[in-house]
PDB file of N, CA and C in Angstrom:
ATOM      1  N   UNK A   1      79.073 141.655  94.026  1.00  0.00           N
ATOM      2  CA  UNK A   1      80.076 141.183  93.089  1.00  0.00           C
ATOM      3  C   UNK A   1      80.611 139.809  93.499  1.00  0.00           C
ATOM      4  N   UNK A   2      80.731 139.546  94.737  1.00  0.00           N
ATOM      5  CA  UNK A   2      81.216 138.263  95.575  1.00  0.00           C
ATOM      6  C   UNK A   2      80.617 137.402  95.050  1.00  0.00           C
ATOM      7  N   UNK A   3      79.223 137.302  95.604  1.00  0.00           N
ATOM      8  CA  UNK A   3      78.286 136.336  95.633  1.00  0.00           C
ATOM      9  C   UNK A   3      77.225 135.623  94.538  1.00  0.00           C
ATOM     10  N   UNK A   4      77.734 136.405  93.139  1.00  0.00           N
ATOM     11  CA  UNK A   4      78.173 135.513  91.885  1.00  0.00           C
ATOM     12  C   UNK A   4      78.640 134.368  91.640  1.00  0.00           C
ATOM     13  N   UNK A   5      79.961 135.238  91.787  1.00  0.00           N
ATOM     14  CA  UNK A   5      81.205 134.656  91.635  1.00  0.00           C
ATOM     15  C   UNK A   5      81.118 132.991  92.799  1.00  0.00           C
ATOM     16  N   UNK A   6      80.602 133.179  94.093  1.00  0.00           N
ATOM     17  CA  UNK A   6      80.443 132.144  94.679  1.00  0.00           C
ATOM     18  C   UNK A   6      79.492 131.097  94.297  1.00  0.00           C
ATOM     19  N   UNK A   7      78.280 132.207  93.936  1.00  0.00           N
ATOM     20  CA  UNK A   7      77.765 130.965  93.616  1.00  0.00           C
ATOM     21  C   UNK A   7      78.004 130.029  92.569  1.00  0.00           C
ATOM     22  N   UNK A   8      78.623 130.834  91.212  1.00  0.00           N
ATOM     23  CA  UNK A   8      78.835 129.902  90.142  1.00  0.00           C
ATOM     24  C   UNK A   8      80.440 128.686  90.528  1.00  0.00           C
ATOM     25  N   UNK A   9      80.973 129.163  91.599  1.00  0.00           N
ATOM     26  CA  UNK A   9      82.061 128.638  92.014  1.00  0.00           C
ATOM     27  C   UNK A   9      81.815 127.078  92.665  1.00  0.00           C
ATOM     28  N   UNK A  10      80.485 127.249  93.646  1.00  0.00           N
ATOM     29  CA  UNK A  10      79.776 126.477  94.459  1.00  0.00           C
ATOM     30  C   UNK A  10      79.410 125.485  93.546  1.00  0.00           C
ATOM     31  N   UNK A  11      78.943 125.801  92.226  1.00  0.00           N
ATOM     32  CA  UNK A  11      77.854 125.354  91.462  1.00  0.00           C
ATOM     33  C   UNK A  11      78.866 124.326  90.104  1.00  0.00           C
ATOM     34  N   UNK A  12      79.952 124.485  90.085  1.00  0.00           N
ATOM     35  CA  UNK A  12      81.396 124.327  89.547  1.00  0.00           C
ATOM     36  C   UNK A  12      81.825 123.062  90.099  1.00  0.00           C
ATOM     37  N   UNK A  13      82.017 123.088  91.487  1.00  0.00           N
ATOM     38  CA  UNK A  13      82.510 122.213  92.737  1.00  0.00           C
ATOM     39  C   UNK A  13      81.476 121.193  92.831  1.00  0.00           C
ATOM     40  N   UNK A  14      80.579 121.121  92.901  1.00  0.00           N
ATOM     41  CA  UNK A  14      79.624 120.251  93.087  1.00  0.00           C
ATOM     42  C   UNK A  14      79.649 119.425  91.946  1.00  0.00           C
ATOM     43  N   UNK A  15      79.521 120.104  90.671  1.00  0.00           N
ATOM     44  CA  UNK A  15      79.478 119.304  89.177  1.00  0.00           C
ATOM     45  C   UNK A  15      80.865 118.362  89.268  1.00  0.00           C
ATOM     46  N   UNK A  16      81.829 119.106  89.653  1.00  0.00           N
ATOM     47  CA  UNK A  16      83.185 118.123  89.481  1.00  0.00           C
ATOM     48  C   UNK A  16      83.084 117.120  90.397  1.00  0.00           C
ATOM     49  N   UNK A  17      82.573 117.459  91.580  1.00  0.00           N
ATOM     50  CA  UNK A  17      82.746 115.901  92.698  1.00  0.00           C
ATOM     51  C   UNK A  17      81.797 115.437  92.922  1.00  0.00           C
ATOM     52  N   UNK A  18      80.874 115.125  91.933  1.00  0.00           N
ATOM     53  CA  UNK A  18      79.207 114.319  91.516  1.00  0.00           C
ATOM     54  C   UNK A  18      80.233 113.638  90.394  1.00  0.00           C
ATOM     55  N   UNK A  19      80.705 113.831  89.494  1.00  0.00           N
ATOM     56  CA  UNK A  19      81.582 113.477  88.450  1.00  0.00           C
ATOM     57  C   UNK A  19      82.521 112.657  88.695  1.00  0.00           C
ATOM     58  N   UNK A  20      83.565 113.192  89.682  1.00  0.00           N
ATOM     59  CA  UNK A  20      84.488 112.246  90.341  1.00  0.00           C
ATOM     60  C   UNK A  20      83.602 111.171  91.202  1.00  0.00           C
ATOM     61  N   UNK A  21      82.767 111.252  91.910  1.00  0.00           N
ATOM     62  CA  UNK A  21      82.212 110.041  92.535  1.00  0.00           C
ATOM     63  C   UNK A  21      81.467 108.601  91.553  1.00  0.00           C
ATOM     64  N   UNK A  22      80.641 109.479  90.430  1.00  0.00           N
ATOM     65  CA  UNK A  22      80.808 108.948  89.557  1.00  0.00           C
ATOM     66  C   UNK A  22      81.308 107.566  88.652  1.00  0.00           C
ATOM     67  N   UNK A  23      82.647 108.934  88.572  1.00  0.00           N
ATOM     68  CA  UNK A  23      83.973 108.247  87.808  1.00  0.00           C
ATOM     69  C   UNK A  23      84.171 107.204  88.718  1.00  0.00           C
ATOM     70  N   UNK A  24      84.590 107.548  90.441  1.00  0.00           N
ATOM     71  CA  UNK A  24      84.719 106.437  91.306  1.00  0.00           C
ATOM     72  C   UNK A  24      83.885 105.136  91.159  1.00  0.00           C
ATOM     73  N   UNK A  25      82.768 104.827  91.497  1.00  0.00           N
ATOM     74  CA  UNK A  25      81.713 104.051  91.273  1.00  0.00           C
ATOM     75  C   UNK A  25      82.137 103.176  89.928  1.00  0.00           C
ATOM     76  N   UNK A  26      82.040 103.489  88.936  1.00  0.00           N
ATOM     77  CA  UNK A  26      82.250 103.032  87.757  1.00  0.00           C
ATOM     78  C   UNK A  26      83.951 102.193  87.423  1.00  0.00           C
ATOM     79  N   UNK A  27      84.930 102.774  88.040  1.00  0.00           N
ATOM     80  CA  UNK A  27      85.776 101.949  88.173  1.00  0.00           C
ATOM     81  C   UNK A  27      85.561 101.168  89.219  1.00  0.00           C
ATOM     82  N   UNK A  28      85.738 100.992  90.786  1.00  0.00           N
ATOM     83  CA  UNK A  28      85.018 100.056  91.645  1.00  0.00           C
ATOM     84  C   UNK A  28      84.278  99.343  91.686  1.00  0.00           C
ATOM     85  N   UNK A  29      83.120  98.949  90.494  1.00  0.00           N
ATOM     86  CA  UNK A  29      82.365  98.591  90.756  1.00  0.00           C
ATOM     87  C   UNK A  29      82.084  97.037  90.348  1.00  0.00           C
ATOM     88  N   UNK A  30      81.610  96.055  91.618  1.00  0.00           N
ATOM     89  CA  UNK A  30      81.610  94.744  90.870  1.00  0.00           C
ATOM     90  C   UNK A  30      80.996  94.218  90.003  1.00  0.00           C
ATOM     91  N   UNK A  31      80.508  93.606  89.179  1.00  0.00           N
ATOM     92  CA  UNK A  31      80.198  93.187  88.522  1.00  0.00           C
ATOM     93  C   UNK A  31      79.741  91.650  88.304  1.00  0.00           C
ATOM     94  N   UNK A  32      78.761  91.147  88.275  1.00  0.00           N
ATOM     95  CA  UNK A  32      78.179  89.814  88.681  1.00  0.00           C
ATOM     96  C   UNK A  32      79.240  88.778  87.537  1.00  0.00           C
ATOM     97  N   UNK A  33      79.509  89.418  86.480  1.00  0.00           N
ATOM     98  CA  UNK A  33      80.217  88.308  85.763  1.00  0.00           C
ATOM     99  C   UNK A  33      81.906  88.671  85.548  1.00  0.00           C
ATOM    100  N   UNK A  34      82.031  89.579  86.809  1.00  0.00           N
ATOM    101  CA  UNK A  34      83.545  90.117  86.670  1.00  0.00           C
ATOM    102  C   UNK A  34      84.632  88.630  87.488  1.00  0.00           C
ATOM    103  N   UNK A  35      85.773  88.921  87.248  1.00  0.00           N
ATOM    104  CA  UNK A  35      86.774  88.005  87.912  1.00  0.00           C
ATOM    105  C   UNK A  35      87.668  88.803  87.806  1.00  0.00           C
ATOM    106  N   UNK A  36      88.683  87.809  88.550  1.00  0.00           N
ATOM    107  CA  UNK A  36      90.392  88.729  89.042  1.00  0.00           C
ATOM    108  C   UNK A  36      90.988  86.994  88.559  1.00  0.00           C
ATOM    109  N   UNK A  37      91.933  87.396  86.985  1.00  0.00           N
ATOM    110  CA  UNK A  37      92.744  86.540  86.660  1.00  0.00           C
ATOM    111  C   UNK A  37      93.746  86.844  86.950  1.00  0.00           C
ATOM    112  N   UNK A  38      94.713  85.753  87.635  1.00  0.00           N
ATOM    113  CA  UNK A  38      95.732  85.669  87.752  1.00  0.00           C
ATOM    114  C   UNK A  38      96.984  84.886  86.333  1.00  0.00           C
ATOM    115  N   UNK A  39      98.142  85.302  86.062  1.00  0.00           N
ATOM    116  CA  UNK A  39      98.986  84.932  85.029  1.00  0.00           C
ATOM    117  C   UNK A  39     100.051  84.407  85.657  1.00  0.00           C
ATOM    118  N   UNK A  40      99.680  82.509  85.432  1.00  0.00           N
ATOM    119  CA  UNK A  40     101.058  82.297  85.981  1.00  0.00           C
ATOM    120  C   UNK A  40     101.677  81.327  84.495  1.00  0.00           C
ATOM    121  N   UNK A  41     102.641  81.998  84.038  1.00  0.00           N
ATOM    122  CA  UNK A  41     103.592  81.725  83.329  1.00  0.00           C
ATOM    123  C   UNK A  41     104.156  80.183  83.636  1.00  0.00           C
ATOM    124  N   UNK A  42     103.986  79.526  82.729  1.00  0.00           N
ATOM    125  CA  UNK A  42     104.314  77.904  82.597  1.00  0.00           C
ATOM    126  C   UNK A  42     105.737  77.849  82.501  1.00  0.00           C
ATOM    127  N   UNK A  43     106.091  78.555  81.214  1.00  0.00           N
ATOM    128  CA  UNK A  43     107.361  78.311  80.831  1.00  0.00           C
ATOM    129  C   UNK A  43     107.724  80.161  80.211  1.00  0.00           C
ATOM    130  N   UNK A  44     108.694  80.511  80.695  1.00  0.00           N
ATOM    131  CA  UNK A  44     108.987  81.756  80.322  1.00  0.00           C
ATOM    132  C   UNK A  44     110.001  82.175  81.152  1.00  0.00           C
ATOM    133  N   UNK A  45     111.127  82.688  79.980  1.00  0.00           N
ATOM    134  CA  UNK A  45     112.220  82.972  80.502  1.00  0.00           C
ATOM    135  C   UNK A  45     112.563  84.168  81.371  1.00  0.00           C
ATOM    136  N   UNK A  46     113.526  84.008  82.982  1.00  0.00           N
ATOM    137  CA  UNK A  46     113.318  84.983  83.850  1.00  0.00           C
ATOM    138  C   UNK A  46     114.440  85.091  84.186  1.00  0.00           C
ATOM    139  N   UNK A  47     114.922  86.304  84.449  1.00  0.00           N
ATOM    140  CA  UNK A  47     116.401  86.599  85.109  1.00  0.00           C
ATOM    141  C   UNK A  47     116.239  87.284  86.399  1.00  0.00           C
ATOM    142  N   UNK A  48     116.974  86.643  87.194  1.00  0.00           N
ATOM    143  CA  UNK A  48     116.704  86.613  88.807  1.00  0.00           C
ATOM    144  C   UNK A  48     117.956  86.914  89.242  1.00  0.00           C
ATOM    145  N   UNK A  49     118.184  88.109  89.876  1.00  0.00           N
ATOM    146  CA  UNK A  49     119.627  88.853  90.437  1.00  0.00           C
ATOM    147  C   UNK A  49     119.693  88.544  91.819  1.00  0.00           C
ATOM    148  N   UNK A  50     120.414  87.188  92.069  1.00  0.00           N
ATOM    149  CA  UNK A  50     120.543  86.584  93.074  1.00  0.00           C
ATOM    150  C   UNK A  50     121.646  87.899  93.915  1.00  0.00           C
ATOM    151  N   UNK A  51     120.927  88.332  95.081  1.00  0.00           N
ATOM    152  CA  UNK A  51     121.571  89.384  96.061  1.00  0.00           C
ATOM    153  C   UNK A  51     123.050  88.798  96.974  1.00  0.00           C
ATOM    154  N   UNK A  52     123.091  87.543  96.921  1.00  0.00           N
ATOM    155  CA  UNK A  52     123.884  86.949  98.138  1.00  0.00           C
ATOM    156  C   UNK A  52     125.329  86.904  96.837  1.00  0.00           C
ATOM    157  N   UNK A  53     124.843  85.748  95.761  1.00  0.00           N
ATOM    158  CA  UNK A  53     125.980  86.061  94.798  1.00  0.00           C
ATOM    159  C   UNK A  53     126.723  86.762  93.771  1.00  0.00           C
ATOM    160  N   UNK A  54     125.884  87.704  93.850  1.00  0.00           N
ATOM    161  CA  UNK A  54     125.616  88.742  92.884  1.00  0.00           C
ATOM    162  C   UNK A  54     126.089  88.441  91.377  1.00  0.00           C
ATOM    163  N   UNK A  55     125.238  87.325  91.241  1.00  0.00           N
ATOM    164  CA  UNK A  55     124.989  87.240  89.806  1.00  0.00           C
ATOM    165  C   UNK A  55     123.645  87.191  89.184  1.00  0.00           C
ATOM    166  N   UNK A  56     123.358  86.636  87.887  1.00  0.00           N
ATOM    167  CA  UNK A  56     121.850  86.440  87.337  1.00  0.00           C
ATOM    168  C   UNK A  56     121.839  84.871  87.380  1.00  0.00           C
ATOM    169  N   UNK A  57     120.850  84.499  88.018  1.00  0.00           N
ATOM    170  CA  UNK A  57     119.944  83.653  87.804  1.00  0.00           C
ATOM    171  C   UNK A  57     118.829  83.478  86.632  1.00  0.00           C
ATOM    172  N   UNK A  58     119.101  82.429  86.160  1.00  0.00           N
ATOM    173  CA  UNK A  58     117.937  82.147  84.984  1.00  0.00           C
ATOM    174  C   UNK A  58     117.592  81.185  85.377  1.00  0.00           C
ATOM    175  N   UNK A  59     116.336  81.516  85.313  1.00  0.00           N
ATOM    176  CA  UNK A  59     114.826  79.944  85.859  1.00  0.00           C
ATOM    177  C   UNK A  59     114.359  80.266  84.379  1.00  0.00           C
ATOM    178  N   UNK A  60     114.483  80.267  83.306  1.00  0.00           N
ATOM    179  CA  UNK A  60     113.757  79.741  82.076  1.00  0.00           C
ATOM    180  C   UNK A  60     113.569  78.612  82.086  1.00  0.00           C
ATOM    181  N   UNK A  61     113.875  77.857  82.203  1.00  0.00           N
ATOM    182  CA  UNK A  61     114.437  76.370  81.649  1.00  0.00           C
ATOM    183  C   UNK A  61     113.619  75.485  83.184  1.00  0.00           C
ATOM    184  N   UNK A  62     112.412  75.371  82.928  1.00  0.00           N
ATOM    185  CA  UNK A  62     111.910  74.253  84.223  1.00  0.00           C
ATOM    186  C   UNK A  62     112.940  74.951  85.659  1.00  0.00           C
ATOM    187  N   UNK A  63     113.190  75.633  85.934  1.00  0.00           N
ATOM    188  CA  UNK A  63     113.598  76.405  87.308  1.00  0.00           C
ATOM    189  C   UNK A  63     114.988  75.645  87.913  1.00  0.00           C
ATOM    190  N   UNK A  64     115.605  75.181  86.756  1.00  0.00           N
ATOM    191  CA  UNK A  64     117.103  75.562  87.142  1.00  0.00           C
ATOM    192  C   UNK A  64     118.032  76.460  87.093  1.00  0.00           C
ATOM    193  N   UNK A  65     119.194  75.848  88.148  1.00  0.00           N
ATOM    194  CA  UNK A  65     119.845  77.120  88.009  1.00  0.00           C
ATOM    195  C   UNK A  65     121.629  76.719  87.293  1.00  0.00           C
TER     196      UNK A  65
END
């Protein structure tokens, strides 16, 4: 009665983490025409909670304050 049950259990386990490795691979994986863009914001308004004065800072405006 056990050794059913194990094997279809065994047989269960294996399918899921062939799947998950898979899945792994496929997100990880590089890609000859892949890149990592970075977003740097030119002009865009930001509120900055200055800790020392405890107020807001706004750098919208060319990074005055």
């Amino acid at each position: 009665m056990f050794q059913p049950l194990a094997t279809i259990g065994s047989i269960l386990f294996f399918i899921v983490l062939t799947y998950a490795f898979q899945m792994r691979q496929r997100k990880y994986k590089k890609y000859a025409t892949s890149c990592d863009v970075l977003y740097y914001p030119e002009k865009e308004k930001m509120n900055i909670i200055d800790p020392t004065e405890k107020r807001v800072l706004n750098l919208g405006s060319g990074g005055t304050i």
